[in-house]
PDB file of N, CA and C in Angstrom:
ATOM      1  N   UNK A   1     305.996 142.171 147.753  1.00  0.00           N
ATOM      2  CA  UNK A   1     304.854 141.345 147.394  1.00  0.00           C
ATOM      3  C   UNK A   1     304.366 140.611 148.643  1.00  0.00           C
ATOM      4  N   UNK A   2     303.209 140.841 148.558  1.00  0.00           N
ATOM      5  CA  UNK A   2     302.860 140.121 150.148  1.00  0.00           C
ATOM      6  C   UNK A   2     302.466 138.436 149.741  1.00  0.00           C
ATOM      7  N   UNK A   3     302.090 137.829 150.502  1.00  0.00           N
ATOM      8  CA  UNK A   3     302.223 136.269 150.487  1.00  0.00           C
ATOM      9  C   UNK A   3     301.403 135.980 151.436  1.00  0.00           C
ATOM     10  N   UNK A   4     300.156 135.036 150.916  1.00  0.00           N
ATOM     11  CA  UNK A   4     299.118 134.807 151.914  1.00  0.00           C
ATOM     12  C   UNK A   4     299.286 132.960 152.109  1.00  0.00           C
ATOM     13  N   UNK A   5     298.692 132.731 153.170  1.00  0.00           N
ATOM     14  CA  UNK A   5     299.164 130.898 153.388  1.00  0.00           C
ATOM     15  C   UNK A   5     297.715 130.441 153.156  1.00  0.00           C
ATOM     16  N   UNK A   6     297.694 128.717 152.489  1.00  0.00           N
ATOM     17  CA  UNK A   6     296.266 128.600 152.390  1.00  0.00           C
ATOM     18  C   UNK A   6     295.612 128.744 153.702  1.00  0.00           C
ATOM     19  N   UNK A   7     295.776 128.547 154.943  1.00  0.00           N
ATOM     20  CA  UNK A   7     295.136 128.450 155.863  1.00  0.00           C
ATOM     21  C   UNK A   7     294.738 130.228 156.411  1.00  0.00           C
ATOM     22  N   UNK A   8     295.890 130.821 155.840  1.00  0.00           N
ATOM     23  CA  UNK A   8     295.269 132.312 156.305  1.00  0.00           C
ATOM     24  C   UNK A   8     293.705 132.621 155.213  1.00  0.00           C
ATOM     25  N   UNK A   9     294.248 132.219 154.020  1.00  0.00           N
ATOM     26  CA  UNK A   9     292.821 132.399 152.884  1.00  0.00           C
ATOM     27  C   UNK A   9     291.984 131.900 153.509  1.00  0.00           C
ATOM     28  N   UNK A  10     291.965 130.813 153.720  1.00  0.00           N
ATOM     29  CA  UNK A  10     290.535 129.895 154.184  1.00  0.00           C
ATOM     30  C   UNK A  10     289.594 130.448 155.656  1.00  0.00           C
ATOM     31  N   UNK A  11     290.691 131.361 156.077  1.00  0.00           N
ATOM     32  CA  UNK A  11     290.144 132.458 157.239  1.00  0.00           C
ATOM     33  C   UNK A  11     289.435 133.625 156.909  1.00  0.00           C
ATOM     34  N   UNK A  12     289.916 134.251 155.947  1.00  0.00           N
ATOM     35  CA  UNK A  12     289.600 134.964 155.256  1.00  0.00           C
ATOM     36  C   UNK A  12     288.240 135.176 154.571  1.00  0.00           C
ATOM     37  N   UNK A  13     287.958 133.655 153.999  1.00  0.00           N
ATOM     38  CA  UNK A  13     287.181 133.237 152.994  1.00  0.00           C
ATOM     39  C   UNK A  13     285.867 133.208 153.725  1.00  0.00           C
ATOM     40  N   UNK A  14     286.198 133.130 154.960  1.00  0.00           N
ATOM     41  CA  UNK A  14     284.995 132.840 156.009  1.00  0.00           C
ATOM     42  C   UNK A  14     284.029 133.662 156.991  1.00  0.00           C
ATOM     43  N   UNK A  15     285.085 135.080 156.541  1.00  0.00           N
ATOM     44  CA  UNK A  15     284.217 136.228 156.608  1.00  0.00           C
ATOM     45  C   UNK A  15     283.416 136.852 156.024  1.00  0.00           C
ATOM     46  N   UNK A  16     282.544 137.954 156.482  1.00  0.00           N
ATOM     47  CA  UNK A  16     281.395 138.488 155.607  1.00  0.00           C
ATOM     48  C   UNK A  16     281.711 138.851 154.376  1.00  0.00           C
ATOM     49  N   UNK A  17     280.735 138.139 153.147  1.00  0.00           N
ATOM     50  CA  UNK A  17     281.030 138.124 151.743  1.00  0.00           C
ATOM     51  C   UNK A  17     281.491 139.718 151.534  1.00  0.00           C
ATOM     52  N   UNK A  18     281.331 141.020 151.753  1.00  0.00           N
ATOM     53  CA  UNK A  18     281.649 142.146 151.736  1.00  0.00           C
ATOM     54  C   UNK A  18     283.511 142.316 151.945  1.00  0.00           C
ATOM     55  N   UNK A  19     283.613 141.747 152.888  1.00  0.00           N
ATOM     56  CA  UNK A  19     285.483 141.811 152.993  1.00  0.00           C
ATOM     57  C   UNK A  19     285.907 140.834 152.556  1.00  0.00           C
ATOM     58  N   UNK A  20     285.271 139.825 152.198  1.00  0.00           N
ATOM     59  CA  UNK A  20     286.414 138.284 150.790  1.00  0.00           C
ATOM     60  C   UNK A  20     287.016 138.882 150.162  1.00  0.00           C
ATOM     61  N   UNK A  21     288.137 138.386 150.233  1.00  0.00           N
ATOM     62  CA  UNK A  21     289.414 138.514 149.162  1.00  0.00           C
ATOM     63  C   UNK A  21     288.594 138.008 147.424  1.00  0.00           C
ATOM     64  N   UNK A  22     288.751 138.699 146.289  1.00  0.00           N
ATOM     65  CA  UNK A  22     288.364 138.357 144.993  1.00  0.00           C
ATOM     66  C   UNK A  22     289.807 137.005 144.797  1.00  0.00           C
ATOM     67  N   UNK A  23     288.904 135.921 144.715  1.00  0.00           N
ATOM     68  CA  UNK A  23     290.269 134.880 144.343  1.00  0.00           C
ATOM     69  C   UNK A  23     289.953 135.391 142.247  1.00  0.00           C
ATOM     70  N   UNK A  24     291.428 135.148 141.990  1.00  0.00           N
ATOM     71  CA  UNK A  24     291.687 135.422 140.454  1.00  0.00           C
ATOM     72  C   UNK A  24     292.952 133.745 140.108  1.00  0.00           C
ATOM     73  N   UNK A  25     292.258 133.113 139.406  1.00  0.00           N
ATOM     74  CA  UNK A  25     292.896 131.983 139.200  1.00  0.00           C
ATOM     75  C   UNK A  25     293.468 132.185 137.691  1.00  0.00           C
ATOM     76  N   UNK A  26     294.937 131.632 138.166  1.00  0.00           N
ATOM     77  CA  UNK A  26     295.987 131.983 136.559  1.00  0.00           C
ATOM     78  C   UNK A  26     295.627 130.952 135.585  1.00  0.00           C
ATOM     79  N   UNK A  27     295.503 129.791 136.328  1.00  0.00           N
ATOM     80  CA  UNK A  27     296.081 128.466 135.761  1.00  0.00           C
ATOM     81  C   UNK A  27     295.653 128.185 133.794  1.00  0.00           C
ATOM     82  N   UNK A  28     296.086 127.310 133.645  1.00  0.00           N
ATOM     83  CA  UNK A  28     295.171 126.723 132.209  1.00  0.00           C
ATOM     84  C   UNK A  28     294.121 126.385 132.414  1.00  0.00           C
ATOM     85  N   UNK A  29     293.031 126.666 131.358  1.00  0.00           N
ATOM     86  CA  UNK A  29     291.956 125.998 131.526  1.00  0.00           C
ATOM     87  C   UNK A  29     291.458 124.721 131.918  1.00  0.00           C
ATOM     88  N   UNK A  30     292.304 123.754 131.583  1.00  0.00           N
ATOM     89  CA  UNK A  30     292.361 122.387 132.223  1.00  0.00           C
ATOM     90  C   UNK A  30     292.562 122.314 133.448  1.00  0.00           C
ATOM     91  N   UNK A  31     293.661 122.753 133.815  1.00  0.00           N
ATOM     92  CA  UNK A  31     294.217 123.163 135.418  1.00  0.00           C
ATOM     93  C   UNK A  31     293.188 123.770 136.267  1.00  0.00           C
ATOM     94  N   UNK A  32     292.189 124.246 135.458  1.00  0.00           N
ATOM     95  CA  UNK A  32     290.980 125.163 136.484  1.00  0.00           C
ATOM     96  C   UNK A  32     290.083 124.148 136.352  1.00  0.00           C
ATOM     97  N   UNK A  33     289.621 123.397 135.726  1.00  0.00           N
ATOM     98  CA  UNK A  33     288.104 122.752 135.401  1.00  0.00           C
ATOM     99  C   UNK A  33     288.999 121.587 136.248  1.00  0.00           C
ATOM    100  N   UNK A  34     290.126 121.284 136.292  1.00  0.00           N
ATOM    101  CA  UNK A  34     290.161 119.820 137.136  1.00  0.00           C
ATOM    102  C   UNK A  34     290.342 119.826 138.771  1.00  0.00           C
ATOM    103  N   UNK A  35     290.625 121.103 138.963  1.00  0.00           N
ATOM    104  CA  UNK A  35     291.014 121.840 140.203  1.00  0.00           C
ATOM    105  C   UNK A  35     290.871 123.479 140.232  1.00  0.00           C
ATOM    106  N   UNK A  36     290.028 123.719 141.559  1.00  0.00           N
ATOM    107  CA  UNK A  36     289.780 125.120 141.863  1.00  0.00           C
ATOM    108  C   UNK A  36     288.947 125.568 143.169  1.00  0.00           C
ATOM    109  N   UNK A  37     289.212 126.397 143.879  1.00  0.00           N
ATOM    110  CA  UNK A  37     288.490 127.071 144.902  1.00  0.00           C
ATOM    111  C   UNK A  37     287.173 127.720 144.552  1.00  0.00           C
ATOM    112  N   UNK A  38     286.117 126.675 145.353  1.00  0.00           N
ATOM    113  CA  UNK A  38     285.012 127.442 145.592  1.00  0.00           C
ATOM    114  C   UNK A  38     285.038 129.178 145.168  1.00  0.00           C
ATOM    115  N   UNK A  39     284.391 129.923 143.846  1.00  0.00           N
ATOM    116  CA  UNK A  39     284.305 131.369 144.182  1.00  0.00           C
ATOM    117  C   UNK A  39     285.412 131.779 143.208  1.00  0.00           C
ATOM    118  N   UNK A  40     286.012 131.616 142.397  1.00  0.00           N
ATOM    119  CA  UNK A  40     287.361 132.199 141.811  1.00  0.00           C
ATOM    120  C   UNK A  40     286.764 132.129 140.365  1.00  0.00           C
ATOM    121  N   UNK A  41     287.426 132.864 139.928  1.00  0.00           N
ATOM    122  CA  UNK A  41     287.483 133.361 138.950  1.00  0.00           C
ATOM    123  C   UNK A  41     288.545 133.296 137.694  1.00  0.00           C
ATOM    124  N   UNK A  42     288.121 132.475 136.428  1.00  0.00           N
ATOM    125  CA  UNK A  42     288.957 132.284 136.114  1.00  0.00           C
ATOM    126  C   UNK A  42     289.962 133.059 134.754  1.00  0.00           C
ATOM    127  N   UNK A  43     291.097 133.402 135.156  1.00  0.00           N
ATOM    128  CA  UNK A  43     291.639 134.899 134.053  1.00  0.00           C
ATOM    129  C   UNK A  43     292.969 134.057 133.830  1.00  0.00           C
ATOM    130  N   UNK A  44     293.236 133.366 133.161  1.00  0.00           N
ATOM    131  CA  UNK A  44     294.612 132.518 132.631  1.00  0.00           C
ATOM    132  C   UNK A  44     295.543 133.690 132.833  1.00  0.00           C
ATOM    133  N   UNK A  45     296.882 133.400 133.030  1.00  0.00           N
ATOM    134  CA  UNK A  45     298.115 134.165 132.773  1.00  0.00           C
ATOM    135  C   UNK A  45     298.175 134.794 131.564  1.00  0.00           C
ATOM    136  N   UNK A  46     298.203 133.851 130.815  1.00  0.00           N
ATOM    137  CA  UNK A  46     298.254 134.999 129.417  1.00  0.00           C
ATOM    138  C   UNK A  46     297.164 135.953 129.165  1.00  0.00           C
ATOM    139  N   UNK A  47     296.154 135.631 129.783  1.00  0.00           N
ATOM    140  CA  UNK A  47     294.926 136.572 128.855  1.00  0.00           C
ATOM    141  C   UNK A  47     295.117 138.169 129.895  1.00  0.00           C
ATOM    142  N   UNK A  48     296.024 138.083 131.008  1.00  0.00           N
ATOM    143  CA  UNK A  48     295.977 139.083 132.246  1.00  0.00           C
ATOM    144  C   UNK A  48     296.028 140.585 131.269  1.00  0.00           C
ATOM    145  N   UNK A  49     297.325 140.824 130.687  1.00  0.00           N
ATOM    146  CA  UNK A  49     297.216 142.065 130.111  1.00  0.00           C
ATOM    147  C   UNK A  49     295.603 142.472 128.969  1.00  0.00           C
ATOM    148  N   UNK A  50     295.449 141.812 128.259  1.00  0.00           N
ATOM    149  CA  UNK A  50     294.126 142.147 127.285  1.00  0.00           C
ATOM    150  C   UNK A  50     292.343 142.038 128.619  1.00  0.00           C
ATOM    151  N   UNK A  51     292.707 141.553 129.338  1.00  0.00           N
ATOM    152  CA  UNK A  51     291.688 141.212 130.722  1.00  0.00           C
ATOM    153  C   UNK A  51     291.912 142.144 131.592  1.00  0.00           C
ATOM    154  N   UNK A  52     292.777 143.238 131.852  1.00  0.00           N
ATOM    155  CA  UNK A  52     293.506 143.655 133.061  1.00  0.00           C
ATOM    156  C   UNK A  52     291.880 144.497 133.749  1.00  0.00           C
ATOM    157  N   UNK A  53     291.186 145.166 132.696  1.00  0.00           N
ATOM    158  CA  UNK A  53     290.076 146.020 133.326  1.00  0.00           C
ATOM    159  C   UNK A  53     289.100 145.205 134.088  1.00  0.00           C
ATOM    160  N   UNK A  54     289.603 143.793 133.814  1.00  0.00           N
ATOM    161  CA  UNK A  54     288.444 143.349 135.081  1.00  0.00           C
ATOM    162  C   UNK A  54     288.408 142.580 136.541  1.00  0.00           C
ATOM    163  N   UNK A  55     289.871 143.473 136.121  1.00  0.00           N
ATOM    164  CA  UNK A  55     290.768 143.511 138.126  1.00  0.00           C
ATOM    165  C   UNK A  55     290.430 144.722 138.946  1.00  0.00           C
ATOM    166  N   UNK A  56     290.262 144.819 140.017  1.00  0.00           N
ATOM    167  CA  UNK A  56     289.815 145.900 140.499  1.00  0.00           C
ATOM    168  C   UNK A  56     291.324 146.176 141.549  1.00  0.00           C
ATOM    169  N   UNK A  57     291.277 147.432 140.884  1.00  0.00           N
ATOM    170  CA  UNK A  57     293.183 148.278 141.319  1.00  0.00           C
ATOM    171  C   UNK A  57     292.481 147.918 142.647  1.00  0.00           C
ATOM    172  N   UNK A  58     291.946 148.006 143.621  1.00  0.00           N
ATOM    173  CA  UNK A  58     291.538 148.472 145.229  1.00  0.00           C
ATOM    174  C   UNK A  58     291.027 147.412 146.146  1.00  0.00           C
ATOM    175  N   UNK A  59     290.048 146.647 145.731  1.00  0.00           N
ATOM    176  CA  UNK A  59     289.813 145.160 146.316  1.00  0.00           C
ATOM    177  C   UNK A  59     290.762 144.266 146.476  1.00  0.00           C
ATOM    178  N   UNK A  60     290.836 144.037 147.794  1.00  0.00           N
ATOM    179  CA  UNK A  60     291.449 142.917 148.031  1.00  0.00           C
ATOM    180  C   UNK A  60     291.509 141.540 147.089  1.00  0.00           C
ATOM    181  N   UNK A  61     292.627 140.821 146.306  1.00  0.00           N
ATOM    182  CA  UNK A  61     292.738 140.131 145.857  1.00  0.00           C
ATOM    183  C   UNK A  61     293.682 139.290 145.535  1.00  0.00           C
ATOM    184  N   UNK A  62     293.259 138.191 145.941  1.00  0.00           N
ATOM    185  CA  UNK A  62     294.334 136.670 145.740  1.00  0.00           C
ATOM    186  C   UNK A  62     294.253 136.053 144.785  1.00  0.00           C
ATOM    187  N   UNK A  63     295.669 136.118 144.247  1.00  0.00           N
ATOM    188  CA  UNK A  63     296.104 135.721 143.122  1.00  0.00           C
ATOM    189  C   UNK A  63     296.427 134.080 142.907  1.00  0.00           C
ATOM    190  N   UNK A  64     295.772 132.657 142.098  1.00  0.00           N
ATOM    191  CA  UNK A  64     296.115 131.844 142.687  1.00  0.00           C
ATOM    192  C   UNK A  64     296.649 130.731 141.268  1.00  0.00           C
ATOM    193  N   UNK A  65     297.435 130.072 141.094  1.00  0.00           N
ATOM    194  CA  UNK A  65     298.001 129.328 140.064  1.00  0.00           C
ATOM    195  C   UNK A  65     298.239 127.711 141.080  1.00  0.00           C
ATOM    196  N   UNK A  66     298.960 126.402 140.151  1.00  0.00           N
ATOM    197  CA  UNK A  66     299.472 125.712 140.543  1.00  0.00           C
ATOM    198  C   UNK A  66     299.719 125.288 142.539  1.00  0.00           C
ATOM    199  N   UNK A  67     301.341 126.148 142.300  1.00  0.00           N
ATOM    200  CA  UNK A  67     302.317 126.196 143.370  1.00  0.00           C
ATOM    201  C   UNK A  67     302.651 127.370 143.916  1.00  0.00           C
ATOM    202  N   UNK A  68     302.196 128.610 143.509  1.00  0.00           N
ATOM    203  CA  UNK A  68     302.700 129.977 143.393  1.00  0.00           C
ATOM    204  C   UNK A  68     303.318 130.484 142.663  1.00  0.00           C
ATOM    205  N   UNK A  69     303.750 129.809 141.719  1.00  0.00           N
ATOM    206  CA  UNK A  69     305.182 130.585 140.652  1.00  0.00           C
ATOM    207  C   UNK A  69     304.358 131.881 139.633  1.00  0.00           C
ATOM    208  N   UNK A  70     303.512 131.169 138.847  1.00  0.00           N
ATOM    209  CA  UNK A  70     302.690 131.762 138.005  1.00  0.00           C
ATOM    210  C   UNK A  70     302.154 133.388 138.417  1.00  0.00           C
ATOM    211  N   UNK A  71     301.720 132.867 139.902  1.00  0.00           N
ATOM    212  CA  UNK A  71     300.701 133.947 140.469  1.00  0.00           C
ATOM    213  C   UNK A  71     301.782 134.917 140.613  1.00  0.00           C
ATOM    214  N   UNK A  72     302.408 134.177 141.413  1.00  0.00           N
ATOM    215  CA  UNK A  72     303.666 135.415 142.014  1.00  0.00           C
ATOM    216  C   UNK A  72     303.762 136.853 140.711  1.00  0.00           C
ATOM    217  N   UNK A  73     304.096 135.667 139.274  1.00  0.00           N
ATOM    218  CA  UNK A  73     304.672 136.680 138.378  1.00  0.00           C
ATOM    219  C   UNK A  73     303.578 137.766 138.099  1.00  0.00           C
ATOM    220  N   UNK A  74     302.017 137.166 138.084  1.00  0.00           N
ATOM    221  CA  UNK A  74     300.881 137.831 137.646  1.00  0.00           C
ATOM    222  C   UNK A  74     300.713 139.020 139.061  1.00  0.00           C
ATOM    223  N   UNK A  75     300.962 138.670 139.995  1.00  0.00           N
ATOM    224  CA  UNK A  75     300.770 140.097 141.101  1.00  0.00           C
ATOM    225  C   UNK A  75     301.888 140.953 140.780  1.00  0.00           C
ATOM    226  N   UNK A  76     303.047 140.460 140.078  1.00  0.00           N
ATOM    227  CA  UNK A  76     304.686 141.262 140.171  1.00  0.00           C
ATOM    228  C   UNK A  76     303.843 142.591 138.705  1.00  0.00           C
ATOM    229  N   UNK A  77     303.617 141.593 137.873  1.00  0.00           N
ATOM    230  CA  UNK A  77     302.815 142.116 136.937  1.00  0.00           C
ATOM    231  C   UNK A  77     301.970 143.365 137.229  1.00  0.00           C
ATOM    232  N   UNK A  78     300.511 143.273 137.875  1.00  0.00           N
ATOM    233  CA  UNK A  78     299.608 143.789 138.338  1.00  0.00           C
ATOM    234  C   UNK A  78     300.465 144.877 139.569  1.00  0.00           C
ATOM    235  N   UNK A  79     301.241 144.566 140.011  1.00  0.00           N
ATOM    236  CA  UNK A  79     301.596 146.091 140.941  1.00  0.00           C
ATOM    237  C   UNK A  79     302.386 146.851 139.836  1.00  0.00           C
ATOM    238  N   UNK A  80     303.254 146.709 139.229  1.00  0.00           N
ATOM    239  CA  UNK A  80     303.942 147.011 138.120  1.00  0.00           C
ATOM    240  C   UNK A  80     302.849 148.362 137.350  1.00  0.00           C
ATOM    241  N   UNK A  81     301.771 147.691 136.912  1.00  0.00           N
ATOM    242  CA  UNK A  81     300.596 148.737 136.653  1.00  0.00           C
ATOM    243  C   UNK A  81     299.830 149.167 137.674  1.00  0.00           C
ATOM    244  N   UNK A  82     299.794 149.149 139.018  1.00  0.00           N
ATOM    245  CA  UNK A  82     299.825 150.352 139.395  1.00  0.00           C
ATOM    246  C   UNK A  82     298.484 149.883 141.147  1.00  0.00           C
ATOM    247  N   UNK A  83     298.360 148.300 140.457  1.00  0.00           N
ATOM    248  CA  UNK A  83     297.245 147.830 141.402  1.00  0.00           C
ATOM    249  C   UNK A  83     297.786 147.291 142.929  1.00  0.00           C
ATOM    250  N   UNK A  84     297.341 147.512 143.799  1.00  0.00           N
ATOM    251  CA  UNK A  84     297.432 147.484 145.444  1.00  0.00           C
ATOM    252  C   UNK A  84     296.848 146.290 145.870  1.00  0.00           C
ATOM    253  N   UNK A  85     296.656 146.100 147.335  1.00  0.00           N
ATOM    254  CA  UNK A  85     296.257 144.942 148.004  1.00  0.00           C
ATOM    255  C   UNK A  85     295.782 143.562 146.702  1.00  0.00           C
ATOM    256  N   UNK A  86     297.126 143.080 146.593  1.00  0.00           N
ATOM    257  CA  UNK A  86     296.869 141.882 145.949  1.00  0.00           C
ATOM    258  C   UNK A  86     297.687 141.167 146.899  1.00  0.00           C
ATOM    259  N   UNK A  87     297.553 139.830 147.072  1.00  0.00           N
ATOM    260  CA  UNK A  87     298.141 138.499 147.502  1.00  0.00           C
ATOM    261  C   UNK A  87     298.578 137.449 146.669  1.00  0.00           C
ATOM    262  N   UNK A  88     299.657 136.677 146.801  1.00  0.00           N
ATOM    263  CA  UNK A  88     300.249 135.481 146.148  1.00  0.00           C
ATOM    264  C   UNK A  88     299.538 134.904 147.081  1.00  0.00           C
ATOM    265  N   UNK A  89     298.764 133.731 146.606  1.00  0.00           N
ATOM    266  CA  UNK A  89     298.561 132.158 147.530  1.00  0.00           C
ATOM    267  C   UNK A  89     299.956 131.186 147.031  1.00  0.00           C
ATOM    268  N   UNK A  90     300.876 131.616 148.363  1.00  0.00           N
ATOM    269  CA  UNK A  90     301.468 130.625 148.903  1.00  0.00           C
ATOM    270  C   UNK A  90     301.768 129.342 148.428  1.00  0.00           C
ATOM    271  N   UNK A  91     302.515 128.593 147.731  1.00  0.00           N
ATOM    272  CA  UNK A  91     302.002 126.960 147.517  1.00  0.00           C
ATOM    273  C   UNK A  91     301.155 127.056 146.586  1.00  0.00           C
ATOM    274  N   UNK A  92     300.032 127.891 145.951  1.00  0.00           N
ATOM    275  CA  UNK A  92     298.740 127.595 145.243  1.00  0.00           C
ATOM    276  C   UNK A  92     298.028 126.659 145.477  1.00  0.00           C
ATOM    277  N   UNK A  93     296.959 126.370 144.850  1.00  0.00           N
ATOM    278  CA  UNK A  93     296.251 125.524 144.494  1.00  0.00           C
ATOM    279  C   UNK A  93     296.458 124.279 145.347  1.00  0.00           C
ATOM    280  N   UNK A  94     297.917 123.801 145.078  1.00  0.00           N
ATOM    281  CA  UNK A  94     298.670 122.420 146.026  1.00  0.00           C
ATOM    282  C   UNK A  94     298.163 122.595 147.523  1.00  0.00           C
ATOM    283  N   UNK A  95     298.663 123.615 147.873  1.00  0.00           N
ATOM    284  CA  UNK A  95     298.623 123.874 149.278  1.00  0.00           C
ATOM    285  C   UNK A  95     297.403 123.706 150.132  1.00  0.00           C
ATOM    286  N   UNK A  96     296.523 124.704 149.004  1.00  0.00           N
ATOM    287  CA  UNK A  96     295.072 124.648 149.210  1.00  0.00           C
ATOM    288  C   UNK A  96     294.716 123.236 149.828  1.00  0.00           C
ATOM    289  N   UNK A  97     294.760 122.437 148.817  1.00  0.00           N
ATOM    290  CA  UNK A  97     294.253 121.020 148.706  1.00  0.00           C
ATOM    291  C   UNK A  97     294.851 119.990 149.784  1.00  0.00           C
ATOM    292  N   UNK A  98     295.914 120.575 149.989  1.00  0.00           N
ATOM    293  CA  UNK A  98     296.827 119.673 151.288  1.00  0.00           C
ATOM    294  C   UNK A  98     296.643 119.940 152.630  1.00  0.00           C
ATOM    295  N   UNK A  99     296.188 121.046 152.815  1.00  0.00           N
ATOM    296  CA  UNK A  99     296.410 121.716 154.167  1.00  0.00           C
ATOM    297  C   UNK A  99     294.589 122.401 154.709  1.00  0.00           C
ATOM    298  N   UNK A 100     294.146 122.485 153.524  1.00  0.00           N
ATOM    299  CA  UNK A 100     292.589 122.954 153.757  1.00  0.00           C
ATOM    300  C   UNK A 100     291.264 122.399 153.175  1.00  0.00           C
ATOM    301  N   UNK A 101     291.552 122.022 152.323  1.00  0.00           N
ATOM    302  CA  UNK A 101     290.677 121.119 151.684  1.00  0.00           C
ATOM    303  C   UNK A 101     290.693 120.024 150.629  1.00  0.00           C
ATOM    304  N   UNK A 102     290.562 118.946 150.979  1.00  0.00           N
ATOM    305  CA  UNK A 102     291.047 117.790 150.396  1.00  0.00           C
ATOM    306  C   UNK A 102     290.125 116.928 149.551  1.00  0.00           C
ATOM    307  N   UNK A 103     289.261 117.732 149.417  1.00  0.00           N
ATOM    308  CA  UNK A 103     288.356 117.259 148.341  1.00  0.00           C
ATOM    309  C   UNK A 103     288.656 117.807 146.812  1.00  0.00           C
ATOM    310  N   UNK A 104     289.412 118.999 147.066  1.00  0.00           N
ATOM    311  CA  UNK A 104     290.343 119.408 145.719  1.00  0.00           C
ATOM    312  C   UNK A 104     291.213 119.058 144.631  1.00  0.00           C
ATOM    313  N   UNK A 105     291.253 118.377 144.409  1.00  0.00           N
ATOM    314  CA  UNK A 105     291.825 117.256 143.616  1.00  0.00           C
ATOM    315  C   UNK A 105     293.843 117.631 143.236  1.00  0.00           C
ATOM    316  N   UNK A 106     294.472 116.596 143.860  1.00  0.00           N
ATOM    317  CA  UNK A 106     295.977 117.184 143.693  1.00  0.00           C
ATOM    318  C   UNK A 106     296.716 116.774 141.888  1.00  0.00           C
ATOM    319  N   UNK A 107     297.198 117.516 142.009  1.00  0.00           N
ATOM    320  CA  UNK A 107     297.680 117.304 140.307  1.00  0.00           C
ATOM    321  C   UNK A 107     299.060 117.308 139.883  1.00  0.00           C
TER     322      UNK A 107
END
């Protein structure tokens, strides 16, 4: 499982909209509306299997929850069926907010 750091995302994020990583946010709905990255998308953990067709197996994509725990399991998940270049964000959400942008609200 590969493992991306917020500061590598935020590099990332800053290239031509054509090569951005698709951010896919796990969290609860609360957890997303009170905190979230510019651009993401939001697919709760549970809803991943009944949602799965609107992951793309081939695009680059960062997976992002909390702290990482969540995500981790949702990429362990998603390669499991069969999908490629995905990323854990590191820390999640936390990290984000600590290390790259601090207007994100910590929780």
């Amino acid at each position: 499982m590969r493992q991306l750091t917020a500061q590598d995302l935020n590099l990332l994020m800053q290239g031509a909209p054509d090569v951005r990583p698709r951010l896919i946010d796990v969290r609860e709905h609360w957890e997303f509306q009170f905190a979230s990255i510019a651009g993401s998308t939001h697919l709760p953990m549970g809803e991943i299997p009944s949602r799965i067709q609107e992951i793309s197996s081939k695009h680059p994509t960062v997976v992002i929850c909390h702290h990482g725990v969540r995500s981790r399991q949702v990429v362990a998940y998603l390669e499991q069926q069969g999908f490629e270049n995905l990323h854990n964000l590191q820390g999640g959400i936390d990290a984000w907010s600590r290390e790259v942008d601090p207007a994100v609200p910590l929780y």
